[in-house]
PDB file of N, CA and C in Angstrom:
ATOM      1  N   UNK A   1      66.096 -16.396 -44.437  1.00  0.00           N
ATOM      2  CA  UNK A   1      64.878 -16.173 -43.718  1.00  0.00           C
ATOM      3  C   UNK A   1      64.825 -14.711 -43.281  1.00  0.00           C
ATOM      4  N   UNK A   2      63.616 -13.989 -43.694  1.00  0.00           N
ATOM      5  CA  UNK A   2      63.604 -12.483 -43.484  1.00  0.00           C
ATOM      6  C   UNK A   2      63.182 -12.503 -41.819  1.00  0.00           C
ATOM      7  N   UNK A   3      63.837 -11.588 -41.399  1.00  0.00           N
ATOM      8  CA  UNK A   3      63.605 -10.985 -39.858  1.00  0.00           C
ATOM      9  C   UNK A   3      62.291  -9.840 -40.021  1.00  0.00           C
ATOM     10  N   UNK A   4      61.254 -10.394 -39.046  1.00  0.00           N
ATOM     11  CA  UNK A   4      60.293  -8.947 -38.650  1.00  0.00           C
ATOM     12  C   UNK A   4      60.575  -8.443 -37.561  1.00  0.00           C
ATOM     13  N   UNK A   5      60.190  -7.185 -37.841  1.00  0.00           N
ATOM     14  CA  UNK A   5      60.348  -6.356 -36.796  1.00  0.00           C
ATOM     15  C   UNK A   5      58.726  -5.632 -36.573  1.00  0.00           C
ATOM     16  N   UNK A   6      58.669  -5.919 -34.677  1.00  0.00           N
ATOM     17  CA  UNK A   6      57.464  -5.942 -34.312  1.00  0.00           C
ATOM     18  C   UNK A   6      57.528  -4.838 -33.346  1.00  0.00           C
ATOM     19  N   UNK A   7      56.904  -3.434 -33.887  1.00  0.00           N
ATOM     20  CA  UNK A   7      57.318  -2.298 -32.942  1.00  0.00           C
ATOM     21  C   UNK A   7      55.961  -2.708 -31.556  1.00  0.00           C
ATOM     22  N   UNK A   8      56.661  -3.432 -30.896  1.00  0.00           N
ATOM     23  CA  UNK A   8      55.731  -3.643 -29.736  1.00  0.00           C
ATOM     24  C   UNK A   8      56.456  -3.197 -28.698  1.00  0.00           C
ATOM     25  N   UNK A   9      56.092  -2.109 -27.901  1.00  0.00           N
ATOM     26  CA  UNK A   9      56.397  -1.486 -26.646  1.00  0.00           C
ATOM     27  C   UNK A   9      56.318  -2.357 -25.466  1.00  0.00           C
ATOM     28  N   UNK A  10      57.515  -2.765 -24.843  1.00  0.00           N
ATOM     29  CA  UNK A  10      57.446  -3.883 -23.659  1.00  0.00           C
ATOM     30  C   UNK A  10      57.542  -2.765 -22.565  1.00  0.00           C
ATOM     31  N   UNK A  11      57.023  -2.793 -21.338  1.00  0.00           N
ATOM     32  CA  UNK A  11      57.202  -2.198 -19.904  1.00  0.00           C
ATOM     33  C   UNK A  11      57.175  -3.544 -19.042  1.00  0.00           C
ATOM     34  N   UNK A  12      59.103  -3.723 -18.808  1.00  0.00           N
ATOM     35  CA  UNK A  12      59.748  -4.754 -18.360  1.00  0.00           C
ATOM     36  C   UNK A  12      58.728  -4.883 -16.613  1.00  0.00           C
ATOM     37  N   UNK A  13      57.758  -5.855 -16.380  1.00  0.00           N
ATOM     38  CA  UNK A  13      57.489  -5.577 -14.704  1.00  0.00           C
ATOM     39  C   UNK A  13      58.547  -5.855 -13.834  1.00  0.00           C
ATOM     40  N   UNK A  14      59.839  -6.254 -13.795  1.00  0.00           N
ATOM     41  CA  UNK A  14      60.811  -6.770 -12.965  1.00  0.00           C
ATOM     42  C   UNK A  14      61.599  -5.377 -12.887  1.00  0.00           C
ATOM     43  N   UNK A  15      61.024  -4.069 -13.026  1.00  0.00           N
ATOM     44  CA  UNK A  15      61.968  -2.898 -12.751  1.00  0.00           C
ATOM     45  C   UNK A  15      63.453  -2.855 -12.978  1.00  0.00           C
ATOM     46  N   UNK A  16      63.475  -3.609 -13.856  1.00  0.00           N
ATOM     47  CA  UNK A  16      65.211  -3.387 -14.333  1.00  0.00           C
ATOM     48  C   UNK A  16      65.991  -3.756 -13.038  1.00  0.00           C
ATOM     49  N   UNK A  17      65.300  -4.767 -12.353  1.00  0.00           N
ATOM     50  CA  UNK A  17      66.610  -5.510 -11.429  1.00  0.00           C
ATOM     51  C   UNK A  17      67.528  -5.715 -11.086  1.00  0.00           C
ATOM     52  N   UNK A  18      68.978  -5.837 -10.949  1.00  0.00           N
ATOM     53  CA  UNK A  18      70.197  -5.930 -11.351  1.00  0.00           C
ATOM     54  C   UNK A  18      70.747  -5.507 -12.124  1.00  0.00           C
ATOM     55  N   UNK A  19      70.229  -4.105 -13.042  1.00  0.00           N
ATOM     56  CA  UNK A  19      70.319  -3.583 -14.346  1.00  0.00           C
ATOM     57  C   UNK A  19      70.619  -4.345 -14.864  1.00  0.00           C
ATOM     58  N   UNK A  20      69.672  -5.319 -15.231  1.00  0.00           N
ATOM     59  CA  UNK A  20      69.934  -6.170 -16.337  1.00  0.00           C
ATOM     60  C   UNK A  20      69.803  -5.772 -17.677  1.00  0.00           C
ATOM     61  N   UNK A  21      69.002  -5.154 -17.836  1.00  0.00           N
ATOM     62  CA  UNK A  21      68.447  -4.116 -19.306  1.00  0.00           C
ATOM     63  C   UNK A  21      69.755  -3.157 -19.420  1.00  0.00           C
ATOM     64  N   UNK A  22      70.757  -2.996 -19.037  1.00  0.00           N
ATOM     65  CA  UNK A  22      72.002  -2.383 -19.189  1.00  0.00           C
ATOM     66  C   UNK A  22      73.081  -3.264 -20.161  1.00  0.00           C
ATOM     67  N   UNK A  23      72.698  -4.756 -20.012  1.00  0.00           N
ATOM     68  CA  UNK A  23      73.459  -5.427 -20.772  1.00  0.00           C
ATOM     69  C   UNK A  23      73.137  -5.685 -21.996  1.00  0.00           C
ATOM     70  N   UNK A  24      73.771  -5.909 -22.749  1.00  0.00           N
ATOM     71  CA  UNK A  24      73.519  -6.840 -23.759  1.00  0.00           C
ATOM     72  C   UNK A  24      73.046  -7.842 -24.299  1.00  0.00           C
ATOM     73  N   UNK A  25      73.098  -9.221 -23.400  1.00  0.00           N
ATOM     74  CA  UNK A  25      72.081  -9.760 -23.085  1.00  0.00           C
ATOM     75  C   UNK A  25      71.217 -10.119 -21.750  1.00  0.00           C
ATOM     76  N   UNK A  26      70.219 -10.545 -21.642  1.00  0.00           N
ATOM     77  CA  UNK A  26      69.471 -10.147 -20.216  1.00  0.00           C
ATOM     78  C   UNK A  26      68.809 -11.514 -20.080  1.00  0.00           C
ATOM     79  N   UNK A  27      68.072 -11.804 -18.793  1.00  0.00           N
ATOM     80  CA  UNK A  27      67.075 -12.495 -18.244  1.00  0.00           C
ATOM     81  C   UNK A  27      66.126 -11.784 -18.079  1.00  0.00           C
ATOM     82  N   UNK A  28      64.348 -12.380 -18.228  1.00  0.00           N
ATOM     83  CA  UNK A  28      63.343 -11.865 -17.819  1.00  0.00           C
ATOM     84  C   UNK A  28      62.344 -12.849 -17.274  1.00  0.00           C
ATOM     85  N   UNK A  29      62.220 -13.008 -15.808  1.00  0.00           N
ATOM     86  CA  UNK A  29      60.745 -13.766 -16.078  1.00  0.00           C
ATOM     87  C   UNK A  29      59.778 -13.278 -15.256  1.00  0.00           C
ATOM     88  N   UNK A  30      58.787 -14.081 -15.917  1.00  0.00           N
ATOM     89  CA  UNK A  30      57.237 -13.509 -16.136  1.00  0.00           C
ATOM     90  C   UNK A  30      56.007 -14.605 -15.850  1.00  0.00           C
ATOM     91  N   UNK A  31      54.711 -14.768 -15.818  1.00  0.00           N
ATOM     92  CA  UNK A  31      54.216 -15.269 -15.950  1.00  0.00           C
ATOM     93  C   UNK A  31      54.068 -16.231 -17.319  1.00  0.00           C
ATOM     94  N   UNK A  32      54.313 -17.970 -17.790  1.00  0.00           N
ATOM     95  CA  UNK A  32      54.254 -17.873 -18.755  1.00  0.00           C
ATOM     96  C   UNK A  32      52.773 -17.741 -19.864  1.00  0.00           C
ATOM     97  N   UNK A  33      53.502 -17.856 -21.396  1.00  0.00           N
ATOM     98  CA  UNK A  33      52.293 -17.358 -21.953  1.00  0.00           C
ATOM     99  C   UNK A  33      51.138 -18.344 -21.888  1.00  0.00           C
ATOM    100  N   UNK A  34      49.872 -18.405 -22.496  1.00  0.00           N
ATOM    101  CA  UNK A  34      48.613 -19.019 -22.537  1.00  0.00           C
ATOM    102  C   UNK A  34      49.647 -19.984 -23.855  1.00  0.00           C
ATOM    103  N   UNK A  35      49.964 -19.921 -24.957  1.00  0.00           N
ATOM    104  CA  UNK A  35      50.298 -20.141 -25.954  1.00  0.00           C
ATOM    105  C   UNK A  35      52.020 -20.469 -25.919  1.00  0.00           C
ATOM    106  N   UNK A  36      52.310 -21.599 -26.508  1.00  0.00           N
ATOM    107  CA  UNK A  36      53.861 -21.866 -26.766  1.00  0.00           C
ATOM    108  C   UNK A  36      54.487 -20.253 -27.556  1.00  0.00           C
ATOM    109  N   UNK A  37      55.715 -20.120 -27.996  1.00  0.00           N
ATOM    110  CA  UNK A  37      56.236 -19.157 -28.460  1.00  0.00           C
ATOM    111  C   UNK A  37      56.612 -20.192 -29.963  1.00  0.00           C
ATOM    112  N   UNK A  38      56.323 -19.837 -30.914  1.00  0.00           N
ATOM    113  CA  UNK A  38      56.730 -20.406 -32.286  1.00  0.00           C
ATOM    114  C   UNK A  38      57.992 -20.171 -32.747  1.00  0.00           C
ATOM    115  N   UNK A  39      58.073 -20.650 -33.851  1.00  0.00           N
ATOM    116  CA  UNK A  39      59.632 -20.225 -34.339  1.00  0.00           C
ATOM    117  C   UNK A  39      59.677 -18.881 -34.942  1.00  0.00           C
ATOM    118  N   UNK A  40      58.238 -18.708 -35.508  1.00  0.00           N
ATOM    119  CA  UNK A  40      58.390 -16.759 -36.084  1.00  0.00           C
ATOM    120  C   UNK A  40      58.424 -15.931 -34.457  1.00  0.00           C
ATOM    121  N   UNK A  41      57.578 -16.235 -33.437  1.00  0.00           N
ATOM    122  CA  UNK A  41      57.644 -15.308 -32.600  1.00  0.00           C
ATOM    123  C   UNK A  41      59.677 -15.157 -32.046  1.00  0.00           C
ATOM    124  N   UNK A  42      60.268 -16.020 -32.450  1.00  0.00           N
ATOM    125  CA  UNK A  42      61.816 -16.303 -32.202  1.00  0.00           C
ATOM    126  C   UNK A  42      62.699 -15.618 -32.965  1.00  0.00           C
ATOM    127  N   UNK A  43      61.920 -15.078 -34.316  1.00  0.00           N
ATOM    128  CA  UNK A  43      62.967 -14.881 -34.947  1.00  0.00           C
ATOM    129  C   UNK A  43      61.934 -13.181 -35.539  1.00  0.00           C
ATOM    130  N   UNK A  44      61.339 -12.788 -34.519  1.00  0.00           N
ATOM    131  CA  UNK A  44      60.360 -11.194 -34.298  1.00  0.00           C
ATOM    132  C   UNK A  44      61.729 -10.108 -33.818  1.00  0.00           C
ATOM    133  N   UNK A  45      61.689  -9.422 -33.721  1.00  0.00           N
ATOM    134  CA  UNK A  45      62.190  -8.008 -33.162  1.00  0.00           C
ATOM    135  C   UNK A  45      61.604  -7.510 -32.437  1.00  0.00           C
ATOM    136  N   UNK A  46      61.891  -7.048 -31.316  1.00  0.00           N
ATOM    137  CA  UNK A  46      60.971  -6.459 -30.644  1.00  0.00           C
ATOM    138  C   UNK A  46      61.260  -4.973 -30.012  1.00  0.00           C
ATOM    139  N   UNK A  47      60.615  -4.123 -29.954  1.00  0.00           N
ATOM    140  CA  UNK A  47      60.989  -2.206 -29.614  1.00  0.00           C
ATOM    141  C   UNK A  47      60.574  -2.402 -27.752  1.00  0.00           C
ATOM    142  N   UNK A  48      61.457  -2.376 -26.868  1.00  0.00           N
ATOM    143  CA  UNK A  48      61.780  -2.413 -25.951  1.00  0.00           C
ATOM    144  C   UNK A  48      61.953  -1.360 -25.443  1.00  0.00           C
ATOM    145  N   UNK A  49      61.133  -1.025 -24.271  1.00  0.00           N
ATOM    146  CA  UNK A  49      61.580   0.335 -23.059  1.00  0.00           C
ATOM    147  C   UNK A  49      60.821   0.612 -22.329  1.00  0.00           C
ATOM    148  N   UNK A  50      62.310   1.145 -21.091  1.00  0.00           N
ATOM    149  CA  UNK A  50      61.577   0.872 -19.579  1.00  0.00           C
ATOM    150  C   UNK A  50      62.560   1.781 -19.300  1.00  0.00           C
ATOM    151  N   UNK A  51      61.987   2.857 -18.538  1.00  0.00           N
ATOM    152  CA  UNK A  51      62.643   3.958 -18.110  1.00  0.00           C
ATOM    153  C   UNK A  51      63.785   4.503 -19.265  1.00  0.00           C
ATOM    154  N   UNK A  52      64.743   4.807 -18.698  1.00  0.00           N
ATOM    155  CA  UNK A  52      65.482   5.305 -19.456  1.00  0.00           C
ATOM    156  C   UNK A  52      66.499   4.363 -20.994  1.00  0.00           C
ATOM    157  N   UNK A  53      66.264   3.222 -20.422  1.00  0.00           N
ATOM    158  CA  UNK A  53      66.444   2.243 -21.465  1.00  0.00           C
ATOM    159  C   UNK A  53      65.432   2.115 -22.255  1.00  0.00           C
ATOM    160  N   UNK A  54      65.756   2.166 -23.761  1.00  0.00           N
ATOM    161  CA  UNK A  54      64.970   1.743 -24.907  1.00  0.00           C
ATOM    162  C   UNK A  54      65.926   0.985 -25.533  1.00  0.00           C
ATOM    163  N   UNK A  55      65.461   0.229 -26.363  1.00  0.00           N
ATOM    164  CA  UNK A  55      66.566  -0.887 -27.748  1.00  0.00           C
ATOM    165  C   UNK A  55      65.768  -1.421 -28.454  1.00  0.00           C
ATOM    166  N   UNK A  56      66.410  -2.446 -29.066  1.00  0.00           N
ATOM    167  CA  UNK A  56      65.609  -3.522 -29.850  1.00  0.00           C
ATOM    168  C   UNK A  56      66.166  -4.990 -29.031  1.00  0.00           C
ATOM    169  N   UNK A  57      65.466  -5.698 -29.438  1.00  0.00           N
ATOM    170  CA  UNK A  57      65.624  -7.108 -28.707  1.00  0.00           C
ATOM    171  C   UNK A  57      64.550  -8.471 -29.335  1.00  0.00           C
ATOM    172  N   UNK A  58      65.221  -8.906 -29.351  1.00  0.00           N
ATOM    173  CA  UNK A  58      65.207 -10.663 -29.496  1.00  0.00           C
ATOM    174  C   UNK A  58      65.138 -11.561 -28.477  1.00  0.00           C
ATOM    175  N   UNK A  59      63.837 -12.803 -28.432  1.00  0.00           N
ATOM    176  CA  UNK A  59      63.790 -13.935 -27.576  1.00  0.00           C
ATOM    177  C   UNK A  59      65.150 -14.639 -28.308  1.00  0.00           C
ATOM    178  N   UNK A  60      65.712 -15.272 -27.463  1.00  0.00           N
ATOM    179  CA  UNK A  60      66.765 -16.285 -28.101  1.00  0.00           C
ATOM    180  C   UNK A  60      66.058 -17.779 -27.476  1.00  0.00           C
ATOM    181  N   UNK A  61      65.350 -17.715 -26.253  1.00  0.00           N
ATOM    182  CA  UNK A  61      65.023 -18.837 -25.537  1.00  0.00           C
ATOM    183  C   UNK A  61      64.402 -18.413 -24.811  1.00  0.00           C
ATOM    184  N   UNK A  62      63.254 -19.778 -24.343  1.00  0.00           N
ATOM    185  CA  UNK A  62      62.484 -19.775 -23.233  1.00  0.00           C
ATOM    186  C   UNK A  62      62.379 -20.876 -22.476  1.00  0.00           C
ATOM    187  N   UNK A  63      62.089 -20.714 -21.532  1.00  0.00           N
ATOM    188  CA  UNK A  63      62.412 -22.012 -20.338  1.00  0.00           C
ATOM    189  C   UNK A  63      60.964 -21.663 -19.674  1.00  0.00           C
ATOM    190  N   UNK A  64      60.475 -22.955 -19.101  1.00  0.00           N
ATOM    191  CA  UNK A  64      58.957 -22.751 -18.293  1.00  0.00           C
ATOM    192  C   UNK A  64      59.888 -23.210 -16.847  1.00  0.00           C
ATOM    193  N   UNK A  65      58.962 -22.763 -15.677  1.00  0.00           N
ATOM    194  CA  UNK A  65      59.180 -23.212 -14.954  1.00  0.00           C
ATOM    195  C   UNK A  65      57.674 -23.147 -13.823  1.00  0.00           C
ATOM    196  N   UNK A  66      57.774 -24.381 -13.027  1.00  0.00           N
ATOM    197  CA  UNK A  66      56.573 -23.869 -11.727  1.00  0.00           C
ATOM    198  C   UNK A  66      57.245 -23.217 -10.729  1.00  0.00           C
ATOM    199  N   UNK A  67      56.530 -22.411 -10.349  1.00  0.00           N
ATOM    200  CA  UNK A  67      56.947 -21.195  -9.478  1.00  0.00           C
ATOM    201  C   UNK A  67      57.775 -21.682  -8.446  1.00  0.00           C
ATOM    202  N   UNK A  68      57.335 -23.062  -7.848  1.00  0.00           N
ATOM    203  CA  UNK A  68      58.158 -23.718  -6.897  1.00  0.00           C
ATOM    204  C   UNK A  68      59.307 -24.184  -7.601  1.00  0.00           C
ATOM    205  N   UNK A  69      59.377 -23.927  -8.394  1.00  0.00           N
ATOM    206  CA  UNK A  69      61.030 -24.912  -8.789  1.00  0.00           C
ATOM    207  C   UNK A  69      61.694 -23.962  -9.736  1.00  0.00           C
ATOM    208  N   UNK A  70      61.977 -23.118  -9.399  1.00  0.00           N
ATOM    209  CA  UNK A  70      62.417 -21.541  -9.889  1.00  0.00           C
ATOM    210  C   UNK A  70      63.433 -21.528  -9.426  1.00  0.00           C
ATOM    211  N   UNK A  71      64.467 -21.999 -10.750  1.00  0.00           N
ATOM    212  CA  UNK A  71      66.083 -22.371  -9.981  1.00  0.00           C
ATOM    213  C   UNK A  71      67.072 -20.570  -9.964  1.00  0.00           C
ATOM    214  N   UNK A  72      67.775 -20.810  -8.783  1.00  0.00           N
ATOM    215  CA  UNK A  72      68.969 -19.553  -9.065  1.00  0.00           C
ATOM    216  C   UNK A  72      69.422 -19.493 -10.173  1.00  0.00           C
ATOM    217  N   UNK A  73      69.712 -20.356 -11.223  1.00  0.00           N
ATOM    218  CA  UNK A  73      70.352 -20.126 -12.464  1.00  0.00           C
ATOM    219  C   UNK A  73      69.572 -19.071 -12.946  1.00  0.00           C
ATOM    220  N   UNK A  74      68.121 -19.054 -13.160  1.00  0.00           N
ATOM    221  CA  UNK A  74      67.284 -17.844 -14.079  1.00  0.00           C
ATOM    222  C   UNK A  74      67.121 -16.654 -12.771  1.00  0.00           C
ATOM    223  N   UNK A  75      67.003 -17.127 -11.877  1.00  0.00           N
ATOM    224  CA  UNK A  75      66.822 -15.824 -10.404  1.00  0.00           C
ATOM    225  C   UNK A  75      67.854 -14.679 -11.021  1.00  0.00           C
ATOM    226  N   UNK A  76      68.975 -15.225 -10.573  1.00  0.00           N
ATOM    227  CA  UNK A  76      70.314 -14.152 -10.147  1.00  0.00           C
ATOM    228  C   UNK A  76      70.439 -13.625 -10.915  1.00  0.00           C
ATOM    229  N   UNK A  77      70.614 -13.570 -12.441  1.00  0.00           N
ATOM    230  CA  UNK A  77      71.342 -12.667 -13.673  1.00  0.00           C
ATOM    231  C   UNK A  77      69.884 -12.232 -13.716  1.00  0.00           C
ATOM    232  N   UNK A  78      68.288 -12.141 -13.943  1.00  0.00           N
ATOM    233  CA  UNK A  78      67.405 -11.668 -13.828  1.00  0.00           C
ATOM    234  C   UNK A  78      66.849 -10.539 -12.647  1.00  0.00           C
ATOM    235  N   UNK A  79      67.594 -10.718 -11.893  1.00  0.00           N
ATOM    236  CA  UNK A  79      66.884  -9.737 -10.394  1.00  0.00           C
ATOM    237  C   UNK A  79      68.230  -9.860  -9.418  1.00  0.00           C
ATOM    238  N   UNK A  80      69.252 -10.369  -9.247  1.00  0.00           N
ATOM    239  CA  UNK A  80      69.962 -10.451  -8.444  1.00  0.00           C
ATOM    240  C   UNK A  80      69.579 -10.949  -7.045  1.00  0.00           C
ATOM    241  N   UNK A  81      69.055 -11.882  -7.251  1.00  0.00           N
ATOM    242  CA  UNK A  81      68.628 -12.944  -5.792  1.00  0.00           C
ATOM    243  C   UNK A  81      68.266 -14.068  -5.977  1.00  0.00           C
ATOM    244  N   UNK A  82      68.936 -14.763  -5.204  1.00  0.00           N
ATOM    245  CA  UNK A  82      69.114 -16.291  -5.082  1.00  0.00           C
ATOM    246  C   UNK A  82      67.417 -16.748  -4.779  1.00  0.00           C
ATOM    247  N   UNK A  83      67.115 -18.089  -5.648  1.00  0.00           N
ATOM    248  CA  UNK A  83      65.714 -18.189  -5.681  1.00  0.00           C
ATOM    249  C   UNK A  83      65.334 -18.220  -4.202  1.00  0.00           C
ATOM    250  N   UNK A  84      65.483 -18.665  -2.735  1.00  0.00           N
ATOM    251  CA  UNK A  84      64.439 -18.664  -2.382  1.00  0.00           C
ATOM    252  C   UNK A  84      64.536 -16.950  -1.841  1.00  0.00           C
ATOM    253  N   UNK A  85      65.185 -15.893  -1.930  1.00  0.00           N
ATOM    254  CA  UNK A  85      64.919 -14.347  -2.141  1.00  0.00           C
ATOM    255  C   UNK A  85      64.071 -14.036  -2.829  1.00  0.00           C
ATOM    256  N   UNK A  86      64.003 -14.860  -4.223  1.00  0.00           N
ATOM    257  CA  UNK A  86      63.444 -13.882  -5.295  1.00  0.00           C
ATOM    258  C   UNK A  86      61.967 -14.552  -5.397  1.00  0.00           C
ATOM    259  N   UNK A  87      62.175 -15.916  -4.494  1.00  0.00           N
ATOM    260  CA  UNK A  87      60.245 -16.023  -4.344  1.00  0.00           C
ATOM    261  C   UNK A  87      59.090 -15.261  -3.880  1.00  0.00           C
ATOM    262  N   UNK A  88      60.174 -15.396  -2.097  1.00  0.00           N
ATOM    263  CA  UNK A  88      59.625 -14.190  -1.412  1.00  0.00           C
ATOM    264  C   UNK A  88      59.199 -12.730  -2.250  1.00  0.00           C
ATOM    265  N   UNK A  89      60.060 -12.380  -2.933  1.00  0.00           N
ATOM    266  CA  UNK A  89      59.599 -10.997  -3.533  1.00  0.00           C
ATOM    267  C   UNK A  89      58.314 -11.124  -4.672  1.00  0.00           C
ATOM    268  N   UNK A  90      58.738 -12.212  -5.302  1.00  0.00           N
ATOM    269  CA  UNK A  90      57.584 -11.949  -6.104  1.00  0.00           C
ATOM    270  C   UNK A  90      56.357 -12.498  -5.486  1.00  0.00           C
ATOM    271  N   UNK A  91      56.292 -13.383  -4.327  1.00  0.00           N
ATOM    272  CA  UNK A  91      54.983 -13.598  -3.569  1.00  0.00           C
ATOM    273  C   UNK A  91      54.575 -11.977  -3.196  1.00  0.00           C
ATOM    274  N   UNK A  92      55.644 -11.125  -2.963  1.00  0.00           N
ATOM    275  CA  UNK A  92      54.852  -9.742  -2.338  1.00  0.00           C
ATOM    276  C   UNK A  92      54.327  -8.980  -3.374  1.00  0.00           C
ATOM    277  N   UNK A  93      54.480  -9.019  -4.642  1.00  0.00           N
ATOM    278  CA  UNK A  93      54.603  -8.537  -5.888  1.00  0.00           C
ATOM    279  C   UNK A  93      53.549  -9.099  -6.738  1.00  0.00           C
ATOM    280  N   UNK A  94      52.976 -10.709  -6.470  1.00  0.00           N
ATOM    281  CA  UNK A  94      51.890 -11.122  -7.064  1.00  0.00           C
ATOM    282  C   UNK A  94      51.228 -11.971  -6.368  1.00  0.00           C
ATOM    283  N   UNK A  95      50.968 -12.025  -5.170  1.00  0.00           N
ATOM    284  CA  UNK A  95      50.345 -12.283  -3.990  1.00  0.00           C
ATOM    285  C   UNK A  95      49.554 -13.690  -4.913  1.00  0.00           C
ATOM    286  N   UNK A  96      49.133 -13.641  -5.992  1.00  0.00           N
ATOM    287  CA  UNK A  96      47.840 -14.492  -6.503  1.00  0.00           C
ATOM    288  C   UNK A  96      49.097 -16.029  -6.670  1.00  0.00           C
ATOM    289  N   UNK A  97      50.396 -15.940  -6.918  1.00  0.00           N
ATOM    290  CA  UNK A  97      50.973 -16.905  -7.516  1.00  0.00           C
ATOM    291  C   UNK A  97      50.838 -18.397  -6.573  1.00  0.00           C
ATOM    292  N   UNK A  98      50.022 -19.841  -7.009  1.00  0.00           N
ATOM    293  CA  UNK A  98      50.394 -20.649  -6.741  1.00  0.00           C
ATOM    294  C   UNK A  98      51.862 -21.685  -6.857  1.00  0.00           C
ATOM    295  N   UNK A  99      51.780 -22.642  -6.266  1.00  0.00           N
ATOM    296  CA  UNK A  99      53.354 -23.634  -5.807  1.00  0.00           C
ATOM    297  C   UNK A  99      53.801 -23.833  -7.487  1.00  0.00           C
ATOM    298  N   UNK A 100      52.023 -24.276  -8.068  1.00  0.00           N
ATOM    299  CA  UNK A 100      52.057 -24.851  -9.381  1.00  0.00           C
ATOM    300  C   UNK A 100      51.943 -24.186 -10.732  1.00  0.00           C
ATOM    301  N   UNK A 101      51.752 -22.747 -10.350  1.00  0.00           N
ATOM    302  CA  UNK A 101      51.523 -21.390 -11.069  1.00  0.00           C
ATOM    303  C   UNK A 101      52.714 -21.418 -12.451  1.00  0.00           C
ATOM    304  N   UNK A 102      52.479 -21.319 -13.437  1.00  0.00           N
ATOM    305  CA  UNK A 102      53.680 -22.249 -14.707  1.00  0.00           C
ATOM    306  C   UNK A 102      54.389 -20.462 -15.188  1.00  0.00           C
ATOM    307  N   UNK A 103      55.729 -19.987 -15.033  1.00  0.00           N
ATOM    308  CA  UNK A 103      56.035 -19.179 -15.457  1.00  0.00           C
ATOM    309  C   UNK A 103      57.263 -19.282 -16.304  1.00  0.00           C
ATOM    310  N   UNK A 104      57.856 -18.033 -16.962  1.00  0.00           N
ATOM    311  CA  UNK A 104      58.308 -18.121 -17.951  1.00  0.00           C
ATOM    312  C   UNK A 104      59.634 -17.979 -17.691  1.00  0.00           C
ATOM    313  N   UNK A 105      61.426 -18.294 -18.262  1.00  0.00           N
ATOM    314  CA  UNK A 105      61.929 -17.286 -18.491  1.00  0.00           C
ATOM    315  C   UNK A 105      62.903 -16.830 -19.798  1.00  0.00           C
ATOM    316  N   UNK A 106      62.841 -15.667 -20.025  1.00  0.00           N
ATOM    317  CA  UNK A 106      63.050 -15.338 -21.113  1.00  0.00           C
ATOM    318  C   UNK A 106      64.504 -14.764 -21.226  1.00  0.00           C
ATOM    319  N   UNK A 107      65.222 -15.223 -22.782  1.00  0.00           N
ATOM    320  CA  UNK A 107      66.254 -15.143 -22.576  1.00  0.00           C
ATOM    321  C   UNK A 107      66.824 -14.102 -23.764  1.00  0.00           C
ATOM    322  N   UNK A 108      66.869 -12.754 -23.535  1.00  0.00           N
ATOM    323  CA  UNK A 108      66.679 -11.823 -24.830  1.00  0.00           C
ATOM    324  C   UNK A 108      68.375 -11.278 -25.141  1.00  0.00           C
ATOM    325  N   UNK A 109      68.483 -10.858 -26.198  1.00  0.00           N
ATOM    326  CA  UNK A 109      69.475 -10.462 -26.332  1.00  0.00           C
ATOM    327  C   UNK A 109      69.572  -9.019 -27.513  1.00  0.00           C
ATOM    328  N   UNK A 110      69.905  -8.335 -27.211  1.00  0.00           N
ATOM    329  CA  UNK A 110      69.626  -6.910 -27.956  1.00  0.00           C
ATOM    330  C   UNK A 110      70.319  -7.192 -29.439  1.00  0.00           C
ATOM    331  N   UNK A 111      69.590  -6.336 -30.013  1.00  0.00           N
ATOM    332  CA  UNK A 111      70.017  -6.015 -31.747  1.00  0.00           C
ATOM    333  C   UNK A 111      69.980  -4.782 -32.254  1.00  0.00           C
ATOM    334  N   UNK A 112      71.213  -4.431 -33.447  1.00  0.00           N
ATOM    335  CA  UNK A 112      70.397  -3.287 -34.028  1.00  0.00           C
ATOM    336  C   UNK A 112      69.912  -3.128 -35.480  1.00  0.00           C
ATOM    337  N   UNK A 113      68.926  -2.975 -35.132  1.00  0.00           N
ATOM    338  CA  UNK A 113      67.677  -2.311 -36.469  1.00  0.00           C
ATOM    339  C   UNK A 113      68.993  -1.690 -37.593  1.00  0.00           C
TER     340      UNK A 113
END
């Protein structure tokens, strides 16, 4: 199965948190998408960079979650704070988010081209 590579420029909104974008592999979450993620969007490439970090990177996985049930497992290696920390912040950060508000998290892991 051929790999694409999708020069799409990401600007991570979680400010490189915990320097997570320092590792190798990372957590990201986000609002999730309108649309499931397919098996081609899984097996895409993607051109990544945010500040001084650039790479390439790969979804390996995605997990939904409602904003209220936003476990520490995806919090901590993503932002370094235990969920009910990292609610608070992103309530200050997206003021609009409801209990039931469906978000994403993403589980990437770098490659090289």
């Amino acid at each position: 199965m051929e790999t694409t590579i999708t020069r799409q420029t990401k600007e991570l909104p979680l400010k490189n948190l915990n320097n997570c974008l320092a590792c190798d592999a990372f957590v990201y979450i986000t609002f999730a998408p309108s649309k499931s993620l397919s098996e081609t969007d899984l097996e895409k490439i993607y051109y990544t960079k945010n500040g001084e970090h650039e790479f390439y990177s790969q979804i390996v996985d995605i997990l939904r979650f409602d904003f209220s049930r936003m476990p520490s497992i995806a919090t901590l290696p993503a932002t370094g704070m235990e969920s009910h920390e990292w609610r608070r912040w992103w309530l200050d950060q997206y003021p609009e988010t409801k209990e039931d508000t469906l978000l994403a998290v993403y589980y990437y892991k770098k490659v090289k081209v």
